[in-house]
C-alpha atoms as a PDB file:
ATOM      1  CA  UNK A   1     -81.778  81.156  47.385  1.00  0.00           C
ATOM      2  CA  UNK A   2     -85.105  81.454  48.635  1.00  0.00           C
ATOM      3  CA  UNK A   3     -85.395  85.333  47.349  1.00  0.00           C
ATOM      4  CA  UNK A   4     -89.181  85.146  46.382  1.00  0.00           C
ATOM      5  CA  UNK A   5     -89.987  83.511  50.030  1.00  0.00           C
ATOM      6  CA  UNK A   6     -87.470  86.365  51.489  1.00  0.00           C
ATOM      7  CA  UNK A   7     -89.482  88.944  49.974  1.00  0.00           C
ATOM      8  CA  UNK A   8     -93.000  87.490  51.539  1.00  0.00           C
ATOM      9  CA  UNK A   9     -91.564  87.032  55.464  1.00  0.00           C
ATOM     10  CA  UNK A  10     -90.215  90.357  55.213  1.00  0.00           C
ATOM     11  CA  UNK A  11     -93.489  91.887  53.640  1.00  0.00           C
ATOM     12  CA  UNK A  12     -95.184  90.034  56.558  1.00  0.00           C
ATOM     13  CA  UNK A  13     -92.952  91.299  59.906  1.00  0.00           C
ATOM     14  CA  UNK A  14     -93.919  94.372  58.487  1.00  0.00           C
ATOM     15  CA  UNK A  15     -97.534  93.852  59.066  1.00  0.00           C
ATOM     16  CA  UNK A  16     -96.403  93.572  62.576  1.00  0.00           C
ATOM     17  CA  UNK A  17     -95.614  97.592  63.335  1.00  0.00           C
ATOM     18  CA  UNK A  18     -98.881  98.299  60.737  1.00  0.00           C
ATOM     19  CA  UNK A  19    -101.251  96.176  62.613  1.00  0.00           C
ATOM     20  CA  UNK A  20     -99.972  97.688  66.388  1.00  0.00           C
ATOM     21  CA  UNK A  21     -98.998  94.041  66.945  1.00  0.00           C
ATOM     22  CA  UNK A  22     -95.861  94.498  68.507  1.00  0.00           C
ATOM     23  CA  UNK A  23     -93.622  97.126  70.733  1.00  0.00           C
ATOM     24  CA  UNK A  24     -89.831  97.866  69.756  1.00  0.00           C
ATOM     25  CA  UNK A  25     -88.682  94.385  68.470  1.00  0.00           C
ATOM     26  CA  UNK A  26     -91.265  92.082  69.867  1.00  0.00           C
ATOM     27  CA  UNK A  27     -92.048  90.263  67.533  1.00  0.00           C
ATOM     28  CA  UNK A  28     -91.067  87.668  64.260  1.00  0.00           C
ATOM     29  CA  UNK A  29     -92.534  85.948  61.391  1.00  0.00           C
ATOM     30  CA  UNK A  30     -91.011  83.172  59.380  1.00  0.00           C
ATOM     31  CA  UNK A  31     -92.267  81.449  55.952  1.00  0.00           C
ATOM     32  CA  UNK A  32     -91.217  77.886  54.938  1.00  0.00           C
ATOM     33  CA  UNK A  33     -90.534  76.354  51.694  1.00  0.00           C
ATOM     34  CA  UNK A  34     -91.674  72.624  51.908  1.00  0.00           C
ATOM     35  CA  UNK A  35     -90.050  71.586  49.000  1.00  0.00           C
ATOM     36  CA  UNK A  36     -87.049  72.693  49.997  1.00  0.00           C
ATOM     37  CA  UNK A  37     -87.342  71.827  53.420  1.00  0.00           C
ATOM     38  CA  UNK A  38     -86.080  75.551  54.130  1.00  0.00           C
ATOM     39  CA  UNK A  39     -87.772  78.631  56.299  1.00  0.00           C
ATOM     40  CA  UNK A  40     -87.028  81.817  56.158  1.00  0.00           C
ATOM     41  CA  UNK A  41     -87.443  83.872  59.379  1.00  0.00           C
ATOM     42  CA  UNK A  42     -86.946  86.991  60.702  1.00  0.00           C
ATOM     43  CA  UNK A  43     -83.263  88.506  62.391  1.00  0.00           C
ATOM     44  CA  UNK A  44     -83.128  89.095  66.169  1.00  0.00           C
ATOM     45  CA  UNK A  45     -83.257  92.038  67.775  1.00  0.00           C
ATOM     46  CA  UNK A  46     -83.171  94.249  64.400  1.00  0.00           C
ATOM     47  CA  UNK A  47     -85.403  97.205  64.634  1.00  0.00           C
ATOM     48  CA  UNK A  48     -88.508  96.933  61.761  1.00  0.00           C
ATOM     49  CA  UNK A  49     -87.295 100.310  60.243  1.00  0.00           C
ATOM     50  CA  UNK A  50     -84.018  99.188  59.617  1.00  0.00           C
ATOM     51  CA  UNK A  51     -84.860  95.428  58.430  1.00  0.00           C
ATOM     52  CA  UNK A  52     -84.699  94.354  54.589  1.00  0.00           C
ATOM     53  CA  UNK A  53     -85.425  91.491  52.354  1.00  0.00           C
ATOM     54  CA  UNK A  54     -81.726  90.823  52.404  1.00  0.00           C
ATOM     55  CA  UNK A  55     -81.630  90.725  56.246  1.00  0.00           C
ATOM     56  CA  UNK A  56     -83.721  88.050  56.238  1.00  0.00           C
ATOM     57  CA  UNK A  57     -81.788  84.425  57.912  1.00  0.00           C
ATOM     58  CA  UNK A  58     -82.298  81.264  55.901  1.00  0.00           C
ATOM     59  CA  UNK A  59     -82.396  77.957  58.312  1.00  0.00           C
ATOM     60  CA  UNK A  60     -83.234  74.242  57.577  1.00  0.00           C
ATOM     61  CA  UNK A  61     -85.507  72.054  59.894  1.00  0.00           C
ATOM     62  CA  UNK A  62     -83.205  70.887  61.700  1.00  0.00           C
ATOM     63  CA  UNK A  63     -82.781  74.566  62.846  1.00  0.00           C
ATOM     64  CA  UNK A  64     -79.458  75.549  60.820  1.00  0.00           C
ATOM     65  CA  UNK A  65     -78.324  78.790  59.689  1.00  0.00           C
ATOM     66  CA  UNK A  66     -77.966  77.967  55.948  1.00  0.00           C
ATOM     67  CA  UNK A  67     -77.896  81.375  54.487  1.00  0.00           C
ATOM     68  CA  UNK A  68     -77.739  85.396  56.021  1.00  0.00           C
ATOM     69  CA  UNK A  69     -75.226  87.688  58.016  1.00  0.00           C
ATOM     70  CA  UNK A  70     -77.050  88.461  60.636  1.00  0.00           C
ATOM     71  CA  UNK A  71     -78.571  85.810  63.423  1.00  0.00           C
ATOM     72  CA  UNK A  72     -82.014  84.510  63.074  1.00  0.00           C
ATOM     73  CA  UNK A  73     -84.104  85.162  66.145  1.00  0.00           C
ATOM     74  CA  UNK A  74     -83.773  83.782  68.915  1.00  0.00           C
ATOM     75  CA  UNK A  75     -87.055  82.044  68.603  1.00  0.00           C
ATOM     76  CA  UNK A  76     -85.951  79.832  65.633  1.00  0.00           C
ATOM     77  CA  UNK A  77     -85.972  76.660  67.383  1.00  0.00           C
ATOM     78  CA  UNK A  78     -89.461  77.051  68.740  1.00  0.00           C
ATOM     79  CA  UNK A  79     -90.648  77.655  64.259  1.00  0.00           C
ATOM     80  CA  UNK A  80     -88.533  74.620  64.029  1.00  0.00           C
ATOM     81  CA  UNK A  81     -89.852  72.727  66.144  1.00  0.00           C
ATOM     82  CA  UNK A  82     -93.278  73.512  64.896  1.00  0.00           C
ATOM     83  CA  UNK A  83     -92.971  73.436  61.021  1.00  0.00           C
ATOM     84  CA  UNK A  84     -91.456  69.590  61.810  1.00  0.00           C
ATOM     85  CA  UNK A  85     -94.521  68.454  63.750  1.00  0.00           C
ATOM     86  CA  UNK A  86     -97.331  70.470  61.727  1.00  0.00           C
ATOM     87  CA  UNK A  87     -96.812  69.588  58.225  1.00  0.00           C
ATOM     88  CA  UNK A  88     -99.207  71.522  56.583  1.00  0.00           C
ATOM     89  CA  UNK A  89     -98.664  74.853  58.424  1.00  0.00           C
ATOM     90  CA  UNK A  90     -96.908  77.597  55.729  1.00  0.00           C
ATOM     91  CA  UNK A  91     -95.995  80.884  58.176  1.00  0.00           C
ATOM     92  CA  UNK A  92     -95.711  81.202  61.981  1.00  0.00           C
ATOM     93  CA  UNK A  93     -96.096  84.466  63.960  1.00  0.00           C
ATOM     94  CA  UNK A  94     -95.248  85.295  67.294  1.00  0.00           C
ATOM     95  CA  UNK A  95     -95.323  88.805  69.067  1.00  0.00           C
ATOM     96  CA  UNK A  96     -96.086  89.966  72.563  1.00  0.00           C
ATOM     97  CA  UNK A  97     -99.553  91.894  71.937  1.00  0.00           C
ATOM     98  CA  UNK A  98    -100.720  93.245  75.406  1.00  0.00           C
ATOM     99  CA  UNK A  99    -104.499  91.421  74.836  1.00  0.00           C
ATOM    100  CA  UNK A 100    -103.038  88.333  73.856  1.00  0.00           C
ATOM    101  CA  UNK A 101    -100.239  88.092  76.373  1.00  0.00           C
ATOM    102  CA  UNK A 102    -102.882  88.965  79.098  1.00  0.00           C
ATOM    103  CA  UNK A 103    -104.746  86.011  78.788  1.00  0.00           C
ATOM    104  CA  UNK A 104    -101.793  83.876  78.306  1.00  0.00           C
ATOM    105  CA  UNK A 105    -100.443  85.266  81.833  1.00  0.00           C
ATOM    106  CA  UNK A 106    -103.664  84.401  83.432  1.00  0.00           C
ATOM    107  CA  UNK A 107    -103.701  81.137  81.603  1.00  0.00           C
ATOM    108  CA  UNK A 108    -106.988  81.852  80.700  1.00  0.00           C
ATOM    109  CA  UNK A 109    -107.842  80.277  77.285  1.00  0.00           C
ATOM    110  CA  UNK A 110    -109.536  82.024  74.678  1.00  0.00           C
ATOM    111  CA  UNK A 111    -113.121  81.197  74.479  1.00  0.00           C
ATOM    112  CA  UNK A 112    -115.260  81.457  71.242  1.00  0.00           C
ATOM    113  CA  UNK A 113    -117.766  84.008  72.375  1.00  0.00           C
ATOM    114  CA  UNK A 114    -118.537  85.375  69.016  1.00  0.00           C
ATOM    115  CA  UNK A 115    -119.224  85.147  65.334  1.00  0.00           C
ATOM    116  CA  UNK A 116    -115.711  87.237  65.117  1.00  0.00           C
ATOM    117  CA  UNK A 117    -113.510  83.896  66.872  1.00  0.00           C
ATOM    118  CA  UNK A 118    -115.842  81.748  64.978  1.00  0.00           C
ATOM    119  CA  UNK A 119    -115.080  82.692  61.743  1.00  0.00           C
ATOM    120  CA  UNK A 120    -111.151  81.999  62.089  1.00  0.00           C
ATOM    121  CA  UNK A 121    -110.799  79.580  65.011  1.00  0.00           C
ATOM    122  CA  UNK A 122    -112.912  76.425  65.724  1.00  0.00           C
ATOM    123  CA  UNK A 123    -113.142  76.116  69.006  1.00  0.00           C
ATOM    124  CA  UNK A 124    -111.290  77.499  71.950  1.00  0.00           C
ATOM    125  CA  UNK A 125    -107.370  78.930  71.198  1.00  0.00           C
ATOM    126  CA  UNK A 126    -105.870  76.703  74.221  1.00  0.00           C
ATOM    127  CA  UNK A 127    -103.506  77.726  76.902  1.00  0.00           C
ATOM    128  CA  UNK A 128     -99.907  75.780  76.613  1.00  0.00           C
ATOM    129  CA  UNK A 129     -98.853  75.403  80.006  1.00  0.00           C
ATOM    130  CA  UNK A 130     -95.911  77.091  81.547  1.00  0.00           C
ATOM    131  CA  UNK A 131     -92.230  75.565  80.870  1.00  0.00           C
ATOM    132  CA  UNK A 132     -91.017  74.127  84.136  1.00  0.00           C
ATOM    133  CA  UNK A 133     -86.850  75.475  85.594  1.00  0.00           C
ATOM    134  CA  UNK A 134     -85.590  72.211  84.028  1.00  0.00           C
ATOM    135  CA  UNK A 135     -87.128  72.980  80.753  1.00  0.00           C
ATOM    136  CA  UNK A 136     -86.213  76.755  80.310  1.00  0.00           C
ATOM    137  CA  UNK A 137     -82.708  75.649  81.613  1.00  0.00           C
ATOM    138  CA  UNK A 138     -82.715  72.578  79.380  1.00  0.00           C
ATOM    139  CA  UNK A 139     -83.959  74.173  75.878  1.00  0.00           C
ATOM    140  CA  UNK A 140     -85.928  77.164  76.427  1.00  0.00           C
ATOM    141  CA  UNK A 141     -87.218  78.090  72.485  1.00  0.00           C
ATOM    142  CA  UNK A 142     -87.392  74.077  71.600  1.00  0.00           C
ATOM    143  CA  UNK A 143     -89.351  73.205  74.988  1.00  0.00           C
ATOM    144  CA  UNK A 144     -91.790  76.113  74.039  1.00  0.00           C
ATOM    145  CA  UNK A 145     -92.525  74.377  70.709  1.00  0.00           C
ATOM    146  CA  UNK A 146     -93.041  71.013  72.418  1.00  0.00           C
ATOM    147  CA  UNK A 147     -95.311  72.083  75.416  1.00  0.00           C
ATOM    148  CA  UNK A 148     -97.221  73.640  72.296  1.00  0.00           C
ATOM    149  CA  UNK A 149     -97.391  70.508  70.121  1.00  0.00           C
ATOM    150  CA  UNK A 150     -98.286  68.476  73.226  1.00  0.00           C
ATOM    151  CA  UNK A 151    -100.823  70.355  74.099  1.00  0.00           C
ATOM    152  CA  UNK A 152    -102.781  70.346  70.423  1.00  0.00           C
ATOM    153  CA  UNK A 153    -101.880  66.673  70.360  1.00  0.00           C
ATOM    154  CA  UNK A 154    -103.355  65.505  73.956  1.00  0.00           C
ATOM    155  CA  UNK A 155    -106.106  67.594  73.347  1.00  0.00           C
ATOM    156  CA  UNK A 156    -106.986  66.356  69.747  1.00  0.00           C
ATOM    157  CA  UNK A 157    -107.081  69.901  68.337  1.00  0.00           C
ATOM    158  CA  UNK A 158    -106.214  70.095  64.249  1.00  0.00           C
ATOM    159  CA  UNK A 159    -104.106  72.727  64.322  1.00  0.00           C
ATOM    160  CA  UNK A 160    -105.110  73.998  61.079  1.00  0.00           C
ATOM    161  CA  UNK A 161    -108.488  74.319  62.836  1.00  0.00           C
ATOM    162  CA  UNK A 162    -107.198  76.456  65.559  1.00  0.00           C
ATOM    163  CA  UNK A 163    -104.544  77.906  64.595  1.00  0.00           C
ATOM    164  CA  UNK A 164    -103.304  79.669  67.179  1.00  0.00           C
ATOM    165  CA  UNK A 165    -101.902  79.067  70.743  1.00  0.00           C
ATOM    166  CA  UNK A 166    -101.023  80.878  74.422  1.00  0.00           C
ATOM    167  CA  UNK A 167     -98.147  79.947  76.069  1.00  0.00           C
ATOM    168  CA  UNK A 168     -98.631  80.786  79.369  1.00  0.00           C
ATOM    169  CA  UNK A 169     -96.515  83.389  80.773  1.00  0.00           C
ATOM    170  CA  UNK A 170     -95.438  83.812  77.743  1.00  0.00           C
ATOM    171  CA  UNK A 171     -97.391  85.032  75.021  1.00  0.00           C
ATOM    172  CA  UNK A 172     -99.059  83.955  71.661  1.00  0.00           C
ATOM    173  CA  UNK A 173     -98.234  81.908  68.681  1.00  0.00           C
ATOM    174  CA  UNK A 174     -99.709  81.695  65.627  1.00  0.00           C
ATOM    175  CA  UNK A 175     -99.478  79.954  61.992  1.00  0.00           C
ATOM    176  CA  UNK A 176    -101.239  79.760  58.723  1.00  0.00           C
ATOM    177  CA  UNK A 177    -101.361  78.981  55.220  1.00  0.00           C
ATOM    178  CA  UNK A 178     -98.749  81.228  55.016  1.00  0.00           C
ATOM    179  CA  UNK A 179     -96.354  83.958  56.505  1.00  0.00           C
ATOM    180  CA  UNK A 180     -99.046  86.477  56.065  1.00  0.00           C
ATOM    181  CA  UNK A 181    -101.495  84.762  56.637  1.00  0.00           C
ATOM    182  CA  UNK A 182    -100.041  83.548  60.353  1.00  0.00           C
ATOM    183  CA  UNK A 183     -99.729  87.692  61.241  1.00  0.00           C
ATOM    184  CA  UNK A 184    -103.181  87.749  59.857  1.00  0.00           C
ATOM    185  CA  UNK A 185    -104.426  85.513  62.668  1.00  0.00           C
ATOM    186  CA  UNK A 186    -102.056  86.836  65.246  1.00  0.00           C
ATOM    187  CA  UNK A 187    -104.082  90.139  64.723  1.00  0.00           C
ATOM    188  CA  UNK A 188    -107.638  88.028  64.641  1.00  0.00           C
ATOM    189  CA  UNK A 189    -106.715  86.597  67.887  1.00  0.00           C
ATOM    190  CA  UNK A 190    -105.396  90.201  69.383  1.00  0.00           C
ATOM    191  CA  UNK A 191    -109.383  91.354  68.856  1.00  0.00           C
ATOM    192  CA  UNK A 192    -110.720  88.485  70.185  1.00  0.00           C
ATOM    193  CA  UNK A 193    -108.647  88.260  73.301  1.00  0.00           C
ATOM    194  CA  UNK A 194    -109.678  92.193  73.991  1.00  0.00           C
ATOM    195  CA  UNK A 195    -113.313  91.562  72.549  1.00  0.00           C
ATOM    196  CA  UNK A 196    -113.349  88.562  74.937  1.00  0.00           C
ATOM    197  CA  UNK A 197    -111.783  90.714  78.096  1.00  0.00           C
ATOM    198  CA  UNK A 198    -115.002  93.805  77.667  1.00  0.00           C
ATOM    199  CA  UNK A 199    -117.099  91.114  77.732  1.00  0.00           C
ATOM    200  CA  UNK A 200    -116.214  89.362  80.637  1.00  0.00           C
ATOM    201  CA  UNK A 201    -115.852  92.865  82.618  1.00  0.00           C
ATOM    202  CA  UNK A 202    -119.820  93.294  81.608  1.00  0.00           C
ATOM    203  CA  UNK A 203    -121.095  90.030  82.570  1.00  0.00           C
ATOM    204  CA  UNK A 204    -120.281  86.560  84.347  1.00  0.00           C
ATOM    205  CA  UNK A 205    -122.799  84.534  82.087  1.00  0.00           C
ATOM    206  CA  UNK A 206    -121.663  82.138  79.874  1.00  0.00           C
ATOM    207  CA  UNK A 207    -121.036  83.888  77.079  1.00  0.00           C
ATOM    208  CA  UNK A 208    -119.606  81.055  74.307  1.00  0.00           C
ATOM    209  CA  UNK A 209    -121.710  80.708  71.164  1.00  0.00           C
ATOM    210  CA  UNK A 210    -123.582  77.602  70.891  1.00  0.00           C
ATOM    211  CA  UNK A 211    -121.610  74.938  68.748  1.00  0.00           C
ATOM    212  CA  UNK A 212    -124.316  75.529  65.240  1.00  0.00           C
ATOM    213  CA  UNK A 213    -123.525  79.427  64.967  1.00  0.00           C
ATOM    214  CA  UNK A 214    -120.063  77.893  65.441  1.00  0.00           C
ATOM    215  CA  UNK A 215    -120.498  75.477  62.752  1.00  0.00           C
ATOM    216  CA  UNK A 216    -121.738  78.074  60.480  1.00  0.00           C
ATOM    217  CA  UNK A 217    -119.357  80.643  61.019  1.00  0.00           C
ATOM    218  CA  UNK A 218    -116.227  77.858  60.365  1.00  0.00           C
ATOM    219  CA  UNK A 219    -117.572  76.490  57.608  1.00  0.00           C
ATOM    220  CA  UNK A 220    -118.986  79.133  55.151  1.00  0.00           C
ATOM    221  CA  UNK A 221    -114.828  80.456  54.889  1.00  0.00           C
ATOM    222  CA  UNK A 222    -113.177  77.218  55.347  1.00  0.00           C
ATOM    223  CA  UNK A 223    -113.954  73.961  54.086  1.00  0.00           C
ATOM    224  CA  UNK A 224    -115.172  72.155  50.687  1.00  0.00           C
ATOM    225  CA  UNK A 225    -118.771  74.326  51.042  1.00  0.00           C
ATOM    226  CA  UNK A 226    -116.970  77.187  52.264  1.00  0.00           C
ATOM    227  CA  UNK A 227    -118.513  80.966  50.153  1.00  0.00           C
ATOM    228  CA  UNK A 228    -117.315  83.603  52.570  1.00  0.00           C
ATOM    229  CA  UNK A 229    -115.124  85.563  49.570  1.00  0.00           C
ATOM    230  CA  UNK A 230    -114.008  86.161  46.189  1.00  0.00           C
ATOM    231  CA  UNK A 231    -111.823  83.755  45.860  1.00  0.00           C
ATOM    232  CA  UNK A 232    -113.995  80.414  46.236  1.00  0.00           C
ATOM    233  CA  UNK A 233    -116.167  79.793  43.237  1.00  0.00           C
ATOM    234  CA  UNK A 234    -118.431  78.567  45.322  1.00  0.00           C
ATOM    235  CA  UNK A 235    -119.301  81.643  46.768  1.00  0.00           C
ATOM    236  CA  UNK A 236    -120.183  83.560  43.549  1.00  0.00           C
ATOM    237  CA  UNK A 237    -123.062  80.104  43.185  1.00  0.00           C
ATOM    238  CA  UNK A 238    -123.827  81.126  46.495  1.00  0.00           C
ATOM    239  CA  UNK A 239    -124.432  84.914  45.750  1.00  0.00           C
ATOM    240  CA  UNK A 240    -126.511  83.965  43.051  1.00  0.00           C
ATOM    241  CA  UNK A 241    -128.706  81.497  44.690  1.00  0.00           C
ATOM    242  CA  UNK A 242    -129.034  84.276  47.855  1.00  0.00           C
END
């Protein structure tokens, strides 16, 4: 089952290696089909080179194995956890990129300090605070979905609006409208996080843009007036009108 949505996770952990996103195995990417209620995710611990469409592990929400040889990785019941509580969230990416996991080891969240952050994440990519003994002991991969979700939720971020996330001492999270496009803005938030770093070495101003460039940034690729592309019709009115 699932072969077509097998292909696309696979074709998107192999972005990982291409876009210098991940070391050795660091790294997974999983796809869901909503109708189906199934997601398709990457195999632990098996070395990109060696991994195939066929390797890839079929598992149900509530975080079953329902189809594959090999075992899913070990981060399955943090996707779970996250495909159950953000319903309109396709693919989910999660690697150990040195920029990313820098900030989320300072617990420093990632502030939008340029048109670059602005034009895939509205507003700040929080910090997820750090699972306490009792929850790593408890449910280590679960817990990290929860202290994720709780933190979007008693912060009242849309997590299609931000769609990304630090765990602290951990590393980052991301999701999209699909598996690609969650290892899309994996890489987006790699560049910002080292964009962000150079630019806090050169100065201690505030650097954040001010919330209109924000506005306008957002907006022209996402949203009902959004033109940024070829694929909005919009944007081809747009062009003309420019």
């Amino acid at each position: 089952m699932l072969e077509e949505l097998k292909q696309e996770v696979y074709e998107a952990n192999m972005l990982l290696p291409e876009y210098d996103l991940v070391t050795f195995t660091w790294g997974n990417v999983s796809g869901i089909d909503r109708e189906k209620g199934l997601f398709v995710i990457k195999p632990s611990g098996v070395d990109y080179d060696k991994l195939t469409p066929e390797d890839m592990v079929v598992v149900n929400l509530d975080g079953e194995v329902v189809e594959g040889d090999l075992n899913p990785s070990s981060d399955t019941p943090t996707h779970t956890y996250l495909y159950n509580k953000f319903s309109d969230i396709q693919g989910i990416t999660h690697t150990h990129s040195p920029w990313a996991v820098s900030f989320a080891t300072a617990g420093v969240e990632v502030q939008a300090m340029n048109t670059t952050h602005a034009d895939n994440f509205y507003g700040p990519v929080p910090v997820a605070p750090e699972l306490t003994k009792a929850e790593i002991e408890e449910a280590y991969e679960e817990n990290t979905g929860k202290v994720i979700v709780d933190t979007f939720e008693q912060r009242g971020i849309n997590p299609m609006a931000v769609p990304a996330v630090l765990v602290e001492k951990h590393g980052p999270f991301s999701w999209g409208k699909s598996a690609k496009d969650s290892v899309v803005n994996a890489k987006v938030l790699e560049v910002v996080c080292e964009m962000n770093y150079h630019a806090l070495m050169l100065t201690n101003r505030d650097n954040r843009v001010p919330q209109y460039l924000l506005d306008k940034h957002y907006y022209r690729k996402h949203g009902e007036n959004a033109y940024y592309g070829q694929d909005n019709a919009k944007s081809k009115d747009h062009a003309k009108k420019a």
